[in-house]
PDB file of N, CA and C in Angstrom:
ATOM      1  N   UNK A   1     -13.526   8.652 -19.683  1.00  0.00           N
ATOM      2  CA  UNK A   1     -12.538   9.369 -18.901  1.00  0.00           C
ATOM      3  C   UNK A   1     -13.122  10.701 -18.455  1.00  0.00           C
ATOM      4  N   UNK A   2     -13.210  11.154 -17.104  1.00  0.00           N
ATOM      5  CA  UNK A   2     -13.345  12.217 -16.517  1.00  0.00           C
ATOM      6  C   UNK A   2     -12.249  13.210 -16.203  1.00  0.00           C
ATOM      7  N   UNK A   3     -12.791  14.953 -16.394  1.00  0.00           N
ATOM      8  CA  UNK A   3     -11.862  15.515 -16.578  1.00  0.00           C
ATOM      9  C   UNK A   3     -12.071  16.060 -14.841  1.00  0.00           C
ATOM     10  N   UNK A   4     -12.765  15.541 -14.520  1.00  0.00           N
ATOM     11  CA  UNK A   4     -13.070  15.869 -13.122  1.00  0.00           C
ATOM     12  C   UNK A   4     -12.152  15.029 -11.812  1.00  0.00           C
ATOM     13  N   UNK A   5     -12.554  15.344 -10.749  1.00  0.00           N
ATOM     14  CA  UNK A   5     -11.748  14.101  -9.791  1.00  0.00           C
ATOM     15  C   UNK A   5     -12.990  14.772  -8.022  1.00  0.00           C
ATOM     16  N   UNK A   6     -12.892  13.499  -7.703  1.00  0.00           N
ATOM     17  CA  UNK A   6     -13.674  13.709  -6.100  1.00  0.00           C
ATOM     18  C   UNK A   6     -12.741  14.266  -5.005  1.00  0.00           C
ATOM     19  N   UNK A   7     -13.114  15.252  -4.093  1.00  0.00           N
ATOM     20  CA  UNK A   7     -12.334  15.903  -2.886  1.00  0.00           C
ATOM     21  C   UNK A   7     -13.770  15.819  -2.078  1.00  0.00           C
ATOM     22  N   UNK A   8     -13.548  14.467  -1.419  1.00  0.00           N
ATOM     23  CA  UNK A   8     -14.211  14.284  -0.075  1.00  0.00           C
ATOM     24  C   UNK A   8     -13.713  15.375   1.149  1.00  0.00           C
ATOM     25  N   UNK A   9     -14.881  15.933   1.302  1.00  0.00           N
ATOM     26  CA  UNK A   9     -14.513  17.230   2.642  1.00  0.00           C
ATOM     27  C   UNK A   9     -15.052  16.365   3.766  1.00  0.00           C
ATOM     28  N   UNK A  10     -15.854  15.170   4.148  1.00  0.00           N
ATOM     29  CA  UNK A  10     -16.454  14.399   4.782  1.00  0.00           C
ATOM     30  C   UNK A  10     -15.214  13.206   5.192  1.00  0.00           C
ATOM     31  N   UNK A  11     -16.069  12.386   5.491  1.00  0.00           N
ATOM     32  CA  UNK A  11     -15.423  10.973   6.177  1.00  0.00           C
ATOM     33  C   UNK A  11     -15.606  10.105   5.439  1.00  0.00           C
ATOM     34  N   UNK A  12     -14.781   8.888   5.874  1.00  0.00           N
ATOM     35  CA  UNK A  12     -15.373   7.753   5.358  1.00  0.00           C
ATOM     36  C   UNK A  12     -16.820   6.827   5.037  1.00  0.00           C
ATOM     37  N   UNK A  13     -17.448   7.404   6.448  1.00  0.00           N
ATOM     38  CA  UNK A  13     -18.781   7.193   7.048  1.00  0.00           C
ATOM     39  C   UNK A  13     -19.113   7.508   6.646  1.00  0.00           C
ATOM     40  N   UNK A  14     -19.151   9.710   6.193  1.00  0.00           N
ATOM     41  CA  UNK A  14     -19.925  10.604   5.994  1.00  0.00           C
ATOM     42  C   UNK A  14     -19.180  11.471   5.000  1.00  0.00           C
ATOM     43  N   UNK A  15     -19.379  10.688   3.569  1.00  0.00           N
ATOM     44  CA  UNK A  15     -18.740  11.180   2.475  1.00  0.00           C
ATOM     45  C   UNK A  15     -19.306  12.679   2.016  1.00  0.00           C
ATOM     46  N   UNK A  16     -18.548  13.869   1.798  1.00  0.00           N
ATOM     47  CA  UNK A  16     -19.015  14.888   1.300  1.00  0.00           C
ATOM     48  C   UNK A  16     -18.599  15.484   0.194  1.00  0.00           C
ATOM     49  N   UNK A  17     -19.161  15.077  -0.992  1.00  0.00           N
ATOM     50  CA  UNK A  17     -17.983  15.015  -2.478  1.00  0.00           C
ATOM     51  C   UNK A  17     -17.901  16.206  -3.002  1.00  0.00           C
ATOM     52  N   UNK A  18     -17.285  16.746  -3.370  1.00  0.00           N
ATOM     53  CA  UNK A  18     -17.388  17.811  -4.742  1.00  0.00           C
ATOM     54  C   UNK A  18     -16.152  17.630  -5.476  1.00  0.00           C
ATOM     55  N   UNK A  19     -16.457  17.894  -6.612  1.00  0.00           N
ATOM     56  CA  UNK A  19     -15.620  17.647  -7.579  1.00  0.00           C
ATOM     57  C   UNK A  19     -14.989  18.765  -8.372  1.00  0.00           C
ATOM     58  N   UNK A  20     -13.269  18.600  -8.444  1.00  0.00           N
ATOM     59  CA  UNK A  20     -12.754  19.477  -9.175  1.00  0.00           C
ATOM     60  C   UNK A  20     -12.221  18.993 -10.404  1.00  0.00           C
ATOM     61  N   UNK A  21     -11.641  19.854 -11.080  1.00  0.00           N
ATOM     62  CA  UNK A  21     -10.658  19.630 -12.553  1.00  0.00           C
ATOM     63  C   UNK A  21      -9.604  18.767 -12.359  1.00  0.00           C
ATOM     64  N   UNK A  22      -9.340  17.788 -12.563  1.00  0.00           N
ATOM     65  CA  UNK A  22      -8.037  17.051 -12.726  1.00  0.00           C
ATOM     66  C   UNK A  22      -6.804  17.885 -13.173  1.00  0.00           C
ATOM     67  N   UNK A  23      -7.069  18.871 -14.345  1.00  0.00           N
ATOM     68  CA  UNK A  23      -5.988  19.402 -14.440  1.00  0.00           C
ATOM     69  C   UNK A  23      -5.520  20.668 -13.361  1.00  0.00           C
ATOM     70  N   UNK A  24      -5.843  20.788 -12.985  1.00  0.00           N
ATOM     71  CA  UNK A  24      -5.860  21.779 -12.040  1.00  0.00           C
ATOM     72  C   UNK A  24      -4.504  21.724 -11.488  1.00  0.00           C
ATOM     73  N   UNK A  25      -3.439  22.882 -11.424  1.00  0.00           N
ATOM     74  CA  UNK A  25      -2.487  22.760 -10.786  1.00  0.00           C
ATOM     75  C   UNK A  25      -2.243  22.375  -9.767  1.00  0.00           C
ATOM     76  N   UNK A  26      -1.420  21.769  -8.896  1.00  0.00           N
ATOM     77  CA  UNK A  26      -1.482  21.532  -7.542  1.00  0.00           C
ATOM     78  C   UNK A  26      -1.553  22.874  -6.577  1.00  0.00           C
ATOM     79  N   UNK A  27      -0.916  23.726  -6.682  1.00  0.00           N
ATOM     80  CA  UNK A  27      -1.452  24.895  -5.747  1.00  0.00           C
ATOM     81  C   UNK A  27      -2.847  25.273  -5.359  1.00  0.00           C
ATOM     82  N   UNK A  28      -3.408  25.446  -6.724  1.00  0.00           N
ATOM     83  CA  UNK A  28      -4.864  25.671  -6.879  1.00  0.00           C
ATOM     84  C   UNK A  28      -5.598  24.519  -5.976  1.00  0.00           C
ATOM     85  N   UNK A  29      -5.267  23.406  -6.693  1.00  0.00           N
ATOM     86  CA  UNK A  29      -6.026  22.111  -5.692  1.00  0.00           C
ATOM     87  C   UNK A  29      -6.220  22.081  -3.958  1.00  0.00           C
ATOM     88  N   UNK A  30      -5.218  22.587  -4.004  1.00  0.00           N
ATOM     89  CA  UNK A  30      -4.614  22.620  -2.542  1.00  0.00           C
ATOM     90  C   UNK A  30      -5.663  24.095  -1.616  1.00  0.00           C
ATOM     91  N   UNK A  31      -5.483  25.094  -2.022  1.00  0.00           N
ATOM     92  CA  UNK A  31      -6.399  26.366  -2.320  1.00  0.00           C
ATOM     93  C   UNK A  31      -7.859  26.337  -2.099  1.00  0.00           C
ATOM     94  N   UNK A  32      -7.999  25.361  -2.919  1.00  0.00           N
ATOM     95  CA  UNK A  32      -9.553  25.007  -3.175  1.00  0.00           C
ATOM     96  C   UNK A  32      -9.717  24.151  -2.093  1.00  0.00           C
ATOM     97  N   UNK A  33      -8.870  23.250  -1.804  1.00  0.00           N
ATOM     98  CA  UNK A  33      -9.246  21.938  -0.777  1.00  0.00           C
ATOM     99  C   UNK A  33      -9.458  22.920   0.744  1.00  0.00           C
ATOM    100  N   UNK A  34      -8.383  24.259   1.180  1.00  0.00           N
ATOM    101  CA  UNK A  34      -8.779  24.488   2.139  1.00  0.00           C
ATOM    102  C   UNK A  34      -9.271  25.364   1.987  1.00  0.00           C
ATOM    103  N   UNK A  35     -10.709  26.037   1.351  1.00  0.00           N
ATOM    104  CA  UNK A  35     -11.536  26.976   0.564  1.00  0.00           C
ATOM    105  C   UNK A  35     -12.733  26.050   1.276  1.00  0.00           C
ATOM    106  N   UNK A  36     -12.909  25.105   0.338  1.00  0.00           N
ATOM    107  CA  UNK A  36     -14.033  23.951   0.822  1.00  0.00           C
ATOM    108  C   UNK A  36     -14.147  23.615   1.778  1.00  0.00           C
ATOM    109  N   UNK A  37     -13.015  23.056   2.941  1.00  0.00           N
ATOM    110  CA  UNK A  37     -12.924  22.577   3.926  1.00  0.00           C
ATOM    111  C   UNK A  37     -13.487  23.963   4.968  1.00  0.00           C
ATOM    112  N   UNK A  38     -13.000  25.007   4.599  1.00  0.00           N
ATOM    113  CA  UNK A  38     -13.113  25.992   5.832  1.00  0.00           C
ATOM    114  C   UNK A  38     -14.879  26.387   5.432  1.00  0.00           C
ATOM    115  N   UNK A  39     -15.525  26.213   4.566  1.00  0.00           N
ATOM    116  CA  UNK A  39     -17.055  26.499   4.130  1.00  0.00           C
ATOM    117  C   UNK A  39     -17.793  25.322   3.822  1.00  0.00           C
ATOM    118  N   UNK A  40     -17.174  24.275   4.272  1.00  0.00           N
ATOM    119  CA  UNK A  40     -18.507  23.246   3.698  1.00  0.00           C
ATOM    120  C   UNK A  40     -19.547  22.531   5.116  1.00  0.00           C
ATOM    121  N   UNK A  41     -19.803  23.612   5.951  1.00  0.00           N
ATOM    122  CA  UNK A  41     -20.869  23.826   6.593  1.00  0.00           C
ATOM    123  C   UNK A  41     -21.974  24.433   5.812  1.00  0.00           C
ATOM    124  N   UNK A  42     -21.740  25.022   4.987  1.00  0.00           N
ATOM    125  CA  UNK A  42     -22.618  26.460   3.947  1.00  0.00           C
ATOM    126  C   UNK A  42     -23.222  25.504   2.855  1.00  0.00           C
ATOM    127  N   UNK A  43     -22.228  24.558   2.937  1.00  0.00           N
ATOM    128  CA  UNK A  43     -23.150  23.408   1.316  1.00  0.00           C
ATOM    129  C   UNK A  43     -24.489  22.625   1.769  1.00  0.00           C
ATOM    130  N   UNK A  44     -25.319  22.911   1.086  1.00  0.00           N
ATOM    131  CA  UNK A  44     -26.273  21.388   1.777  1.00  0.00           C
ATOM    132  C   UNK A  44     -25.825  20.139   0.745  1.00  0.00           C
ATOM    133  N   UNK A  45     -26.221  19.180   1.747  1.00  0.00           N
ATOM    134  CA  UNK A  45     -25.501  17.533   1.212  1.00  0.00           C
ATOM    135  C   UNK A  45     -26.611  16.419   0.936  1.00  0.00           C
ATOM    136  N   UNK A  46     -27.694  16.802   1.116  1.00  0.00           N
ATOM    137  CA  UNK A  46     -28.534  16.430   0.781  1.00  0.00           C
ATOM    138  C   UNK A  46     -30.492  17.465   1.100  1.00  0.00           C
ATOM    139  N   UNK A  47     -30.637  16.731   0.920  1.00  0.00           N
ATOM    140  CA  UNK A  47     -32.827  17.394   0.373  1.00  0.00           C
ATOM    141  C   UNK A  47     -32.911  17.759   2.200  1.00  0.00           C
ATOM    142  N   UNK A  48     -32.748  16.761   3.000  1.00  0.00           N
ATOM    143  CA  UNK A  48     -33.102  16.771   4.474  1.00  0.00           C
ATOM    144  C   UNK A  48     -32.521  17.831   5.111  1.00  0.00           C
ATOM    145  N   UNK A  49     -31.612  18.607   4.436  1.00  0.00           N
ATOM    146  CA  UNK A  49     -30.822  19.663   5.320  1.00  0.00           C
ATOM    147  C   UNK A  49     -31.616  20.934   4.683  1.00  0.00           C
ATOM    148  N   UNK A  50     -32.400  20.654   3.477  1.00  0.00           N
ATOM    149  CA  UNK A  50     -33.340  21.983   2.710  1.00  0.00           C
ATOM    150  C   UNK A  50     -34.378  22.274   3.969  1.00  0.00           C
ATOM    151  N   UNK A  51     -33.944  22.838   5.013  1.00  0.00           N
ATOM    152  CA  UNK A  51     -35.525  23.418   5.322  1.00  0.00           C
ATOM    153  C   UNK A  51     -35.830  24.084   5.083  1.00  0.00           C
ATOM    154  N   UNK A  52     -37.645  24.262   5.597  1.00  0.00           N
ATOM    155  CA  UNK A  52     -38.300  25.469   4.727  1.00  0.00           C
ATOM    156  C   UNK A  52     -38.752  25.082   3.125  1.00  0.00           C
ATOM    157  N   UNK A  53     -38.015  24.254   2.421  1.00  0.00           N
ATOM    158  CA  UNK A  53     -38.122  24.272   1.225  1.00  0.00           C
ATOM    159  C   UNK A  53     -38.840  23.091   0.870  1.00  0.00           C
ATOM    160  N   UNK A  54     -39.843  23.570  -0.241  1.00  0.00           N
ATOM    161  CA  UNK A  54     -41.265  22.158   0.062  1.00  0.00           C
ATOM    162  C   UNK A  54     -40.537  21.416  -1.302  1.00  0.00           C
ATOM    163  N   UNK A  55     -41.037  19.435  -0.714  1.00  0.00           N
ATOM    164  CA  UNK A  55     -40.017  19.364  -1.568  1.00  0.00           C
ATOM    165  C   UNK A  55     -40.717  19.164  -3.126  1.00  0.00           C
ATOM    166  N   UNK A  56     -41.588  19.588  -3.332  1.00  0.00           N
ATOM    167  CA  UNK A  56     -42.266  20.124  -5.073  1.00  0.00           C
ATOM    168  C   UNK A  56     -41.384  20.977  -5.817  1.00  0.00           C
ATOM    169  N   UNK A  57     -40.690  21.426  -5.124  1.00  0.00           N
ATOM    170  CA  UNK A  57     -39.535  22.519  -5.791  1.00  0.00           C
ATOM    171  C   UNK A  57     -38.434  21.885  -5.893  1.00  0.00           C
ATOM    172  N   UNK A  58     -37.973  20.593  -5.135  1.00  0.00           N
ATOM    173  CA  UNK A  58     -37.110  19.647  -6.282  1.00  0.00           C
ATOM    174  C   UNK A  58     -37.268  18.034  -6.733  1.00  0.00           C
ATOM    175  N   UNK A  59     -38.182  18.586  -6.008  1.00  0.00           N
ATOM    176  CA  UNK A  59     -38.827  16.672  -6.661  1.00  0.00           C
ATOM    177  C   UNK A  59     -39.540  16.481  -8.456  1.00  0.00           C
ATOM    178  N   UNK A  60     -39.688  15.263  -9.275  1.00  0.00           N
ATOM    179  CA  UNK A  60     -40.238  15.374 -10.378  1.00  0.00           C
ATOM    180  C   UNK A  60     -40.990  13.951 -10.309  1.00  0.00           C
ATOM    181  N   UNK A  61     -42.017  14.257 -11.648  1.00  0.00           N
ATOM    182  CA  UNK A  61     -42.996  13.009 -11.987  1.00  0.00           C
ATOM    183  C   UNK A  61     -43.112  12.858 -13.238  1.00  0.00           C
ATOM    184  N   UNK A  62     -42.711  11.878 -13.700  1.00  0.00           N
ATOM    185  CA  UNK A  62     -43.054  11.976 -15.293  1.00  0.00           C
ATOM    186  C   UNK A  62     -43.643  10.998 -15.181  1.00  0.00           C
ATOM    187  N   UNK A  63     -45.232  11.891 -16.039  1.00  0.00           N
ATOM    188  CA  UNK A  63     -46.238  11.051 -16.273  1.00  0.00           C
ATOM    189  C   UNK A  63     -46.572  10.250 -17.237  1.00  0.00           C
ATOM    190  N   UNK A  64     -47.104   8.945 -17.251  1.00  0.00           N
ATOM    191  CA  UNK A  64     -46.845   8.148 -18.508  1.00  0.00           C
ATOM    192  C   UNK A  64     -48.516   7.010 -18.668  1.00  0.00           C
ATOM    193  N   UNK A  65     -48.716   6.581 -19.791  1.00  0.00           N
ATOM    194  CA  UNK A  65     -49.688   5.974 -19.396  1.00  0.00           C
ATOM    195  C   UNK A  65     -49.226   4.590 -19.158  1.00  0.00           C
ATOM    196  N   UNK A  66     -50.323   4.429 -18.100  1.00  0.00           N
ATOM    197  CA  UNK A  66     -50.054   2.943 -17.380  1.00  0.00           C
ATOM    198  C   UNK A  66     -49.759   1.994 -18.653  1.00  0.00           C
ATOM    199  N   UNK A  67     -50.493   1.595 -19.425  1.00  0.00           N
ATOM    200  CA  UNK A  67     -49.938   0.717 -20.491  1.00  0.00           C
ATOM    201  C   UNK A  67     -48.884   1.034 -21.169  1.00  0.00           C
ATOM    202  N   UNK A  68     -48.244   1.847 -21.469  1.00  0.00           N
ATOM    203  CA  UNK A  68     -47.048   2.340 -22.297  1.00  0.00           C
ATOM    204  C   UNK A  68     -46.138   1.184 -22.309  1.00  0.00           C
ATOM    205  N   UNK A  69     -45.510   0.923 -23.162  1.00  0.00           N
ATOM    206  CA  UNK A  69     -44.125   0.548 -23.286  1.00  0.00           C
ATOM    207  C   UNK A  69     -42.788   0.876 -23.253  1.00  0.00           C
ATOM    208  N   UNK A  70     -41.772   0.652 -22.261  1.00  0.00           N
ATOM    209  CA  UNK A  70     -40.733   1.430 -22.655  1.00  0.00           C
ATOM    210  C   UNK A  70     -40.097   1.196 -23.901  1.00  0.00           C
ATOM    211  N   UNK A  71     -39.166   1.846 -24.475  1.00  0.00           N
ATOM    212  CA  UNK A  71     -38.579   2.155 -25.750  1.00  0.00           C
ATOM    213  C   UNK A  71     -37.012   2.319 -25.219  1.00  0.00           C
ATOM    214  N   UNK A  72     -36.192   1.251 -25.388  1.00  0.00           N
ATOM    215  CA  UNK A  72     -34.974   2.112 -25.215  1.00  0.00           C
ATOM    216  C   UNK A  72     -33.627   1.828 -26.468  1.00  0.00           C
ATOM    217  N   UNK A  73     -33.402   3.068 -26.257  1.00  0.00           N
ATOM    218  CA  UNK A  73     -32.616   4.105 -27.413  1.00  0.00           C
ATOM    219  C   UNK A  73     -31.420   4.182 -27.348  1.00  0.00           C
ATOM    220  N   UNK A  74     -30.450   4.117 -27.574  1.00  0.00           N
ATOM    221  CA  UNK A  74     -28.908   4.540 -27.730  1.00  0.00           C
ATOM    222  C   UNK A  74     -28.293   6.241 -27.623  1.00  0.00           C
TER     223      UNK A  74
END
């Protein structure tokens, strides 16, 4: 169970999620929904909208040796 919930500022097509508190009063929700809506030009929505920014600064590699085995854990 999530204490969270999705407020698509996007479309159907062009989903733009962020997520608030479930408990959150309805005023507040409401507040926030047109908070987001009037600024979510300002969010980036994905890596392709980072320009300028090389993507080594959010990309990762974990290195492993070729023979390894995975191990998986609980």
């Amino acid at each position: 169970m999530s204490d969270l919930e999705d407020l698509n500022l996007g479309t159907r097509d062009d989903p733009k999620i962020v997520n608030i508190g479930v408990g959150l009063p309805m005023e507040l929700k409401e507040k926030l929904t047109v908070t987001f809506q009037g600024y979510k030009d300002v969010f980036v929505w994905s890596y392709d909208e980072m320009k300028g920014i090389d993507p080594k600064f959010y990309q990762h590699h974990i290195q492993h040796q070729e023979d390894a085995k995975p191990i998986k854990q609980q």
